[in-house]
PDB file of N, CA and C in Angstrom:
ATOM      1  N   UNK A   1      14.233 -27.556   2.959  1.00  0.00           N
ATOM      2  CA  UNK A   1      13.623 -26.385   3.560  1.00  0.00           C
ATOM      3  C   UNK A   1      14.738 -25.403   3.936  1.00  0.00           C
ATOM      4  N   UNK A   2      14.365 -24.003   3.452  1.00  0.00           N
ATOM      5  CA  UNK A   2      15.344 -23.087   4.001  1.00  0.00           C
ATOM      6  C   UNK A   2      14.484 -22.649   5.586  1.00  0.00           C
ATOM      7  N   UNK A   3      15.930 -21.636   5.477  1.00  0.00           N
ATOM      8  CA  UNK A   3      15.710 -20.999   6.782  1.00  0.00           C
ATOM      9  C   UNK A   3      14.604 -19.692   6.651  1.00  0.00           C
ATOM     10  N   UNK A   4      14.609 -19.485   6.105  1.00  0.00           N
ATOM     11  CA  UNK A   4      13.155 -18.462   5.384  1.00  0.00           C
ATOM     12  C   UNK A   4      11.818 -19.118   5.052  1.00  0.00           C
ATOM     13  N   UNK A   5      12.109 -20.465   4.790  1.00  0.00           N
ATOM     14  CA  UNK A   5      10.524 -21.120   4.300  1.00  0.00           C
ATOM     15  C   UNK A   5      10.598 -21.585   5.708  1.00  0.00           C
ATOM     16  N   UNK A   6      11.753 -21.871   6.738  1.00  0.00           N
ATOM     17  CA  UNK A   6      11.051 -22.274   8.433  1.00  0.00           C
ATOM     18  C   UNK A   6      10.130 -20.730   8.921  1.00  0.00           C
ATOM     19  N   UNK A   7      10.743 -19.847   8.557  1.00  0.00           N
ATOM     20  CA  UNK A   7      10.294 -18.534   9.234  1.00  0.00           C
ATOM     21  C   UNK A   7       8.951 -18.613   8.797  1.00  0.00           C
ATOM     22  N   UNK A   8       8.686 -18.555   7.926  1.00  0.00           N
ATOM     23  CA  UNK A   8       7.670 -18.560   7.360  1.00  0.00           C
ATOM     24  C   UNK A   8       6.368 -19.307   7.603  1.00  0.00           C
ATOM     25  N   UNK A   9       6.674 -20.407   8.017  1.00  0.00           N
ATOM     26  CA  UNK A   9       5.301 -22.027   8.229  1.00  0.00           C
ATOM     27  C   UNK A   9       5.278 -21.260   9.784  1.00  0.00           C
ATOM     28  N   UNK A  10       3.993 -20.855   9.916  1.00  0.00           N
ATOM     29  CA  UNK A  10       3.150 -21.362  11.152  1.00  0.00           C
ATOM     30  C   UNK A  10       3.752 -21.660  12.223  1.00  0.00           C
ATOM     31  N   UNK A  11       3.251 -23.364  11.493  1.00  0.00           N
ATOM     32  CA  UNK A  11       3.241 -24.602  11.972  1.00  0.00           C
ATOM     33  C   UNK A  11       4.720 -25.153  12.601  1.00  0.00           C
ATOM     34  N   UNK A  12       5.944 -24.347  12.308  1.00  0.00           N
ATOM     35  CA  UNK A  12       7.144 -24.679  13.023  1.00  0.00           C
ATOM     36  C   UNK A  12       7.375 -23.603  13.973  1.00  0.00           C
ATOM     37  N   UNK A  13       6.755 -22.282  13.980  1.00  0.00           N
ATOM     38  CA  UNK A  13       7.086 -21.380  15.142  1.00  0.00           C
ATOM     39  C   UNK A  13       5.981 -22.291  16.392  1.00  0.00           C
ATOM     40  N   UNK A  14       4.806 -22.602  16.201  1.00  0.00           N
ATOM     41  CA  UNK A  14       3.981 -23.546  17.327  1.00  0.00           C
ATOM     42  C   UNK A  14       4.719 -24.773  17.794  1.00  0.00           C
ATOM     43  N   UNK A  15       5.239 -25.572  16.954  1.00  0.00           N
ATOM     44  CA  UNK A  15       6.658 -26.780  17.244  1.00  0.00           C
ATOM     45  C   UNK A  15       7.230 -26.134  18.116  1.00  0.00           C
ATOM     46  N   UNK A  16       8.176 -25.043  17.891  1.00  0.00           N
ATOM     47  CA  UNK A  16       9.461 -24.563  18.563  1.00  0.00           C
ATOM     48  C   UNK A  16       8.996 -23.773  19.967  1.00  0.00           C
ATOM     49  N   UNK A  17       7.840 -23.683  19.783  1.00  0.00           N
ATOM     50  CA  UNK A  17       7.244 -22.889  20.996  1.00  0.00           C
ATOM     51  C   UNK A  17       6.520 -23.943  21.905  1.00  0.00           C
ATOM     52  N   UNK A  18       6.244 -25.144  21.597  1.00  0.00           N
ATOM     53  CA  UNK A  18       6.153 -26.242  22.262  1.00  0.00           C
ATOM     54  C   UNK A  18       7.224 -26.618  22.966  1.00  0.00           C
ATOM     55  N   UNK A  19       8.317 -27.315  22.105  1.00  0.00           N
ATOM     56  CA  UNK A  19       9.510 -27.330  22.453  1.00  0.00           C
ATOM     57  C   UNK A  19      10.297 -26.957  23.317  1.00  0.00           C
ATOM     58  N   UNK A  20      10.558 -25.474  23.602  1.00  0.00           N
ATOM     59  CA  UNK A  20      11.269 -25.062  24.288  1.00  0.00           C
ATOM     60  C   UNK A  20      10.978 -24.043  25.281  1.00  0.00           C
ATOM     61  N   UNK A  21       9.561 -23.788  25.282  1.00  0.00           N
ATOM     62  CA  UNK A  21       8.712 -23.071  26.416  1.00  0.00           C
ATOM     63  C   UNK A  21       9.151 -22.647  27.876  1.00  0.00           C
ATOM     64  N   UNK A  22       9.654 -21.809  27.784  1.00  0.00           N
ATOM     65  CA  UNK A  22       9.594 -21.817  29.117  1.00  0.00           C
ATOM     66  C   UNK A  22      11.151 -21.923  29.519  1.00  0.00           C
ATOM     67  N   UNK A  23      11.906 -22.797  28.530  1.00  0.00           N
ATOM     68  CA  UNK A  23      13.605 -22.640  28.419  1.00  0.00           C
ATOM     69  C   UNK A  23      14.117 -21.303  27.959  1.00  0.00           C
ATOM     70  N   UNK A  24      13.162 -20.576  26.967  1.00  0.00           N
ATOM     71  CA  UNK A  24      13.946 -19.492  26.331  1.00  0.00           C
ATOM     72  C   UNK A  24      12.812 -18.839  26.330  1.00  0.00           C
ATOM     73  N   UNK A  25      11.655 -18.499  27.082  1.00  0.00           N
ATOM     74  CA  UNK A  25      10.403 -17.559  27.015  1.00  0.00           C
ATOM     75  C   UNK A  25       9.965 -18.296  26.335  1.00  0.00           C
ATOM     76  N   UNK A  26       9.283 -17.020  25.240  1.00  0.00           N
ATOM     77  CA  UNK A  26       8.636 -17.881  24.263  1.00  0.00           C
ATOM     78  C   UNK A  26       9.559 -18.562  23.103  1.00  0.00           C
ATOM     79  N   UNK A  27       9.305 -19.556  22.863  1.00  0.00           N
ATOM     80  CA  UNK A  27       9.617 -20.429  22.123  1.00  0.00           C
ATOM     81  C   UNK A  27      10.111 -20.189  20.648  1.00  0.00           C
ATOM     82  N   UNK A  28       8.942 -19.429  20.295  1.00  0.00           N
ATOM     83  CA  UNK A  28       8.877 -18.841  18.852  1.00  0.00           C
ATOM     84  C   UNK A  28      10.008 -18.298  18.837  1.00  0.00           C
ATOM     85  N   UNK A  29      10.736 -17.627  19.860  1.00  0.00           N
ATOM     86  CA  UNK A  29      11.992 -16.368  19.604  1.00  0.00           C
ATOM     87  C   UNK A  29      12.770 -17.361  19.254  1.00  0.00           C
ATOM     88  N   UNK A  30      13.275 -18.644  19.263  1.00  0.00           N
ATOM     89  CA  UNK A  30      13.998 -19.025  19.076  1.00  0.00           C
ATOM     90  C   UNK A  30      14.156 -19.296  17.312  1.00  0.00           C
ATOM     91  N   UNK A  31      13.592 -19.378  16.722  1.00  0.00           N
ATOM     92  CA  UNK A  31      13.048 -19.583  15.316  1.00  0.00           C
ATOM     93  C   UNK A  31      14.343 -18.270  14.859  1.00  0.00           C
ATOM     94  N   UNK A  32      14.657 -17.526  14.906  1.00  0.00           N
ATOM     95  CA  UNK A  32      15.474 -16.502  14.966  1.00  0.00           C
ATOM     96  C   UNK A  32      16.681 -16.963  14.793  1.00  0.00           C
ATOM     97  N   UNK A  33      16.864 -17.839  15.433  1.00  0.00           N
ATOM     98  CA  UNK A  33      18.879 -17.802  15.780  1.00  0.00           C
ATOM     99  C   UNK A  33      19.012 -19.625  15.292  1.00  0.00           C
ATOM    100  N   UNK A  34      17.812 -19.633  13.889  1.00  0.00           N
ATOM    101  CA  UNK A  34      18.212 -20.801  13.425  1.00  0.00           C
ATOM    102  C   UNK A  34      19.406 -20.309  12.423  1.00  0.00           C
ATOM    103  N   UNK A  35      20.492 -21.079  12.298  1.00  0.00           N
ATOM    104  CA  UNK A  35      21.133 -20.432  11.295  1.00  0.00           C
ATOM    105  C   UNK A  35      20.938 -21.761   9.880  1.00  0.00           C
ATOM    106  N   UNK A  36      21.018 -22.733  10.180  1.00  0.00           N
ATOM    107  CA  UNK A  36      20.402 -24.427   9.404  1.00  0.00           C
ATOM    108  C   UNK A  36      19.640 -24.931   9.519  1.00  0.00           C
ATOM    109  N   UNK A  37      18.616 -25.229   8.486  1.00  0.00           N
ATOM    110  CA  UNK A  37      17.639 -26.269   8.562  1.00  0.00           C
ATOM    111  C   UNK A  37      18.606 -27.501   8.398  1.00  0.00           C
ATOM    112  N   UNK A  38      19.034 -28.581   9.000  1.00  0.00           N
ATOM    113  CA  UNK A  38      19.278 -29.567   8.986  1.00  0.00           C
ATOM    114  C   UNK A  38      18.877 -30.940   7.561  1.00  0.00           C
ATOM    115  N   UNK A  39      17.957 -30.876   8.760  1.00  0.00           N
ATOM    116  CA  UNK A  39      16.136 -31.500   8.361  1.00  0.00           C
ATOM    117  C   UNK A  39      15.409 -31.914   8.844  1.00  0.00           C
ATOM    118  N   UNK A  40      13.979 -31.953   8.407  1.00  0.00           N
ATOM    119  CA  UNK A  40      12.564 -32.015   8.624  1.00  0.00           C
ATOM    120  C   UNK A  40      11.956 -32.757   8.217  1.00  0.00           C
ATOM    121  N   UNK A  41      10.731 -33.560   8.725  1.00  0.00           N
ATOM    122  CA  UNK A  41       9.432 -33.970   8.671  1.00  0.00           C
ATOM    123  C   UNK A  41       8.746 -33.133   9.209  1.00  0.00           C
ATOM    124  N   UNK A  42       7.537 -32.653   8.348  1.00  0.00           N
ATOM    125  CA  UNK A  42       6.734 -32.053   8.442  1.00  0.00           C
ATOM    126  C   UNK A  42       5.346 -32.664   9.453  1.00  0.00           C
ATOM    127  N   UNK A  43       4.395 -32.279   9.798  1.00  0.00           N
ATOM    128  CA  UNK A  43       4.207 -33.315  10.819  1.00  0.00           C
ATOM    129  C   UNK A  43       2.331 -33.037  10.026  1.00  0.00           C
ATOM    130  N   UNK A  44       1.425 -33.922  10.637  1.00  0.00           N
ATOM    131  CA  UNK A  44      -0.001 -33.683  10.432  1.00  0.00           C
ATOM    132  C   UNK A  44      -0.705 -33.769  11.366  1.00  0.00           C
ATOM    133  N   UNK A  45      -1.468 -32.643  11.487  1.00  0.00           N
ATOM    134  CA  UNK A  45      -2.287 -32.880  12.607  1.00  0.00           C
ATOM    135  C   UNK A  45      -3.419 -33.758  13.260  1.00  0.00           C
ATOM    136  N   UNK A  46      -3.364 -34.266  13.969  1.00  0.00           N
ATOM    137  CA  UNK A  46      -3.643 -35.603  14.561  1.00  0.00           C
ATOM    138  C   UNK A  46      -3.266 -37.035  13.829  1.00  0.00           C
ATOM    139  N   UNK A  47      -1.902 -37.087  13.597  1.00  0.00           N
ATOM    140  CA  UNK A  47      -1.299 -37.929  12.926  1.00  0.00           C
ATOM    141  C   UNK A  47       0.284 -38.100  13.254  1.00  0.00           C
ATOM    142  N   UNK A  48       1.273 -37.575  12.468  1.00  0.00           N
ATOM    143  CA  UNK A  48       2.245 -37.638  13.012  1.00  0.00           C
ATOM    144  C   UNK A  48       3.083 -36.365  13.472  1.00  0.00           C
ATOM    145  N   UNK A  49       3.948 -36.198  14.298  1.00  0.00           N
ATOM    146  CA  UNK A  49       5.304 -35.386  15.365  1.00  0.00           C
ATOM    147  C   UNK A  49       5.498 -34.502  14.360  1.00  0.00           C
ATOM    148  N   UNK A  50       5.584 -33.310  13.818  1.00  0.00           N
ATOM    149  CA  UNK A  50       6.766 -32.087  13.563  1.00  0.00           C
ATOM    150  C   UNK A  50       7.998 -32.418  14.215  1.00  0.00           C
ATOM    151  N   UNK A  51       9.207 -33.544  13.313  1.00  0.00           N
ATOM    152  CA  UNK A  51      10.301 -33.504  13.579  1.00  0.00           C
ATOM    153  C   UNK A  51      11.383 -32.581  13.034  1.00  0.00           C
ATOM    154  N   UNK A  52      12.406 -32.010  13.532  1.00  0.00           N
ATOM    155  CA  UNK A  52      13.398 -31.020  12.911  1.00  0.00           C
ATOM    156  C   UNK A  52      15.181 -31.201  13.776  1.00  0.00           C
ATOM    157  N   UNK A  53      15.714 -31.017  12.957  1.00  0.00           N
ATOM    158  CA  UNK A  53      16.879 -30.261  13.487  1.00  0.00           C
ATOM    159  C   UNK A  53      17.467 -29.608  12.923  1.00  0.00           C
ATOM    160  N   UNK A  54      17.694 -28.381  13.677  1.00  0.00           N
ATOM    161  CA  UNK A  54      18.471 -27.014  13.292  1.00  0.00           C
ATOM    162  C   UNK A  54      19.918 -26.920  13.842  1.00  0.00           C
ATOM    163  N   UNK A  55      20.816 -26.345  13.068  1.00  0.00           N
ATOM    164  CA  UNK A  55      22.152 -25.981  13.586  1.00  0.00           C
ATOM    165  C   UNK A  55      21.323 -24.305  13.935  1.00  0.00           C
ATOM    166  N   UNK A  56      22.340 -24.022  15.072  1.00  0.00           N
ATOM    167  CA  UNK A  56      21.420 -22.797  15.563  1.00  0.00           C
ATOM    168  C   UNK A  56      22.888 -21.900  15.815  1.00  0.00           C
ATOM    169  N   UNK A  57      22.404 -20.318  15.690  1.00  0.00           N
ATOM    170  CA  UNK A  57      23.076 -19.243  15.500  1.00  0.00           C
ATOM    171  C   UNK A  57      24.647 -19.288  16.678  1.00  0.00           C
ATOM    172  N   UNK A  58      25.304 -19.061  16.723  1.00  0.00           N
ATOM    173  CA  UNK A  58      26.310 -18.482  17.872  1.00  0.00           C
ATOM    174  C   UNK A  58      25.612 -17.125  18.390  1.00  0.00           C
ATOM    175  N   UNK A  59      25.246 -17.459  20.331  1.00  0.00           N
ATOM    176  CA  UNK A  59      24.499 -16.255  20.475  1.00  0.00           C
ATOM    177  C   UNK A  59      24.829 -16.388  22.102  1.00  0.00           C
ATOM    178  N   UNK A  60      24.169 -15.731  22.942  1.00  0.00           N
ATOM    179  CA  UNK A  60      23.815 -15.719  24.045  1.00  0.00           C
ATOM    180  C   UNK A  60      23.139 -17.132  24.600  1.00  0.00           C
ATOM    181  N   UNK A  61      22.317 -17.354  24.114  1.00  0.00           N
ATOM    182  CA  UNK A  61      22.297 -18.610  24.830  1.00  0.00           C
ATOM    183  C   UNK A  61      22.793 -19.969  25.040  1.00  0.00           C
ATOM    184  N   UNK A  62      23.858 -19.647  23.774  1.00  0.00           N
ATOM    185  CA  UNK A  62      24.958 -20.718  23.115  1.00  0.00           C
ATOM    186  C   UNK A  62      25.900 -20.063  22.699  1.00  0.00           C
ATOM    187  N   UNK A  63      27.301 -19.484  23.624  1.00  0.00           N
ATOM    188  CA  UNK A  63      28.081 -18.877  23.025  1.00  0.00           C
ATOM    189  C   UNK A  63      29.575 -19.454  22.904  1.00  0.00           C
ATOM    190  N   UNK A  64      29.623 -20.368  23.220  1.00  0.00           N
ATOM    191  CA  UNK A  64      31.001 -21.091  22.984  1.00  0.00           C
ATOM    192  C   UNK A  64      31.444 -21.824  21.836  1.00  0.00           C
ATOM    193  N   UNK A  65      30.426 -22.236  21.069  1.00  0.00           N
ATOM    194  CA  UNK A  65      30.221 -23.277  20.031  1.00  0.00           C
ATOM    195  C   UNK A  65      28.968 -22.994  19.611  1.00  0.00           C
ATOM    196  N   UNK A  66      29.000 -23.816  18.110  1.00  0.00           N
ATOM    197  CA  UNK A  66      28.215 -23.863  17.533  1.00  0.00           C
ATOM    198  C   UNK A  66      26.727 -24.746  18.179  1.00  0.00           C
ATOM    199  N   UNK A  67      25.501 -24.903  18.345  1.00  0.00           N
ATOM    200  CA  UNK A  67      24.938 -25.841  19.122  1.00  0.00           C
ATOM    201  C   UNK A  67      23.603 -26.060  17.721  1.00  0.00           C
ATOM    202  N   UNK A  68      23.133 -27.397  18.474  1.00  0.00           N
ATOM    203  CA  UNK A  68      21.757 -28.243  17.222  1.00  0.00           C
ATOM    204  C   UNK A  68      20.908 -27.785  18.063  1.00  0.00           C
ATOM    205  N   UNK A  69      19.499 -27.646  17.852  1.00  0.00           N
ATOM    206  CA  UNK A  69      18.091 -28.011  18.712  1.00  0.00           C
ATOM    207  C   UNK A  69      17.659 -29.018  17.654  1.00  0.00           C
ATOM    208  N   UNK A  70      16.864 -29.953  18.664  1.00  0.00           N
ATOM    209  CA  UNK A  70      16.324 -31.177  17.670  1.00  0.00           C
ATOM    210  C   UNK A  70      14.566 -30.636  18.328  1.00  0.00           C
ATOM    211  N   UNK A  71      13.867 -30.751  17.146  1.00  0.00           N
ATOM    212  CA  UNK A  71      12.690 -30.159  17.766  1.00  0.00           C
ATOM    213  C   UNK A  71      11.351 -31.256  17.414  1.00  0.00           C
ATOM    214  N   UNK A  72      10.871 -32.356  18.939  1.00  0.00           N
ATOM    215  CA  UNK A  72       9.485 -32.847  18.038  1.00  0.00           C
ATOM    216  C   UNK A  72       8.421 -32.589  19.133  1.00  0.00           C
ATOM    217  N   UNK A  73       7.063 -32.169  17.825  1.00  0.00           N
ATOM    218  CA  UNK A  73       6.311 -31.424  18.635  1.00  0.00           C
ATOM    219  C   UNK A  73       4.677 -31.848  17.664  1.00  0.00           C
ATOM    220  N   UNK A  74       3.833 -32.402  18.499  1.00  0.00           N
ATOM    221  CA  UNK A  74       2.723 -32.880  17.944  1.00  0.00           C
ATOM    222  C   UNK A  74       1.495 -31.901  17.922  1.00  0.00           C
ATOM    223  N   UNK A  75       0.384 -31.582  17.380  1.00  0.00           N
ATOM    224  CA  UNK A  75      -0.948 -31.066  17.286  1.00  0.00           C
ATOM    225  C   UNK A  75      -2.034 -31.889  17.039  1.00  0.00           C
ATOM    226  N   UNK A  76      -2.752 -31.399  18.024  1.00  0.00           N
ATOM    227  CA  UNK A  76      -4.078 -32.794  17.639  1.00  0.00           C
ATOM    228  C   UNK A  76      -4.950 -31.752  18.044  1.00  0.00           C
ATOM    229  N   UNK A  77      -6.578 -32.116  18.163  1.00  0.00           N
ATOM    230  CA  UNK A  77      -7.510 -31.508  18.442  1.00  0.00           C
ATOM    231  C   UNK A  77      -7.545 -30.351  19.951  1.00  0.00           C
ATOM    232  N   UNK A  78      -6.506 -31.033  20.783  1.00  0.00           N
ATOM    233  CA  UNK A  78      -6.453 -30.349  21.556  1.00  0.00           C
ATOM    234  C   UNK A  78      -5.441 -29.201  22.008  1.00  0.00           C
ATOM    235  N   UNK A  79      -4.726 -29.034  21.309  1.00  0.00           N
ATOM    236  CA  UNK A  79      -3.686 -28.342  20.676  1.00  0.00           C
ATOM    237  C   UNK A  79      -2.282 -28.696  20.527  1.00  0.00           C
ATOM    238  N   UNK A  80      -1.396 -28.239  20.873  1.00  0.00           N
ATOM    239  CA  UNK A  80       0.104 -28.491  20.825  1.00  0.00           C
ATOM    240  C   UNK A  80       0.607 -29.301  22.333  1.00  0.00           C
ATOM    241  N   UNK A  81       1.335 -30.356  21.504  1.00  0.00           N
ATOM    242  CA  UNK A  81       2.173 -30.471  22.781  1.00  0.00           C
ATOM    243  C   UNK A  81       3.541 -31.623  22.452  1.00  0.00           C
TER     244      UNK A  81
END
């Protein structure tokens, strides 16, 4: 998976906005300052986790080094979490 087919799915801006809620606003912004898809499992709903890890941009919220987010984030009938 590139970093354009992450931008792209949905289903990983709702992950990342699970994820990190509330650490960085919304969540989704972070999808932005992926600079690596690592890698992924894709996840199914009411089945298994949206697992990921990203090498993520040199920025403001990480500016000394390079930093990972590891991201797992489930959907079931009742929504994300």
């Amino acid at each position: 998976m590139t970093v354009e087919d992450l931008l792209a799915a949905g289903n990983w801006g709702n992950a990342f906005n699970e994820a990190f809620r509330g650490q960085y606003g919304d969540g989704r912004d972070l999808l932005l300052d992926v600079e690596e898809v690592v890698a992924t499992d894709e996840g199914e709903n009411e089945e298994r986790n949206w697992l990921g890890v990203f090498k993520m941009k040199k920025g403001k919220d990480y500016p000394r080094e390079k930093r990972f987010a590891v991201v797992r984030a489930g959907c079931d009938y009742t929504g994300w979490d």
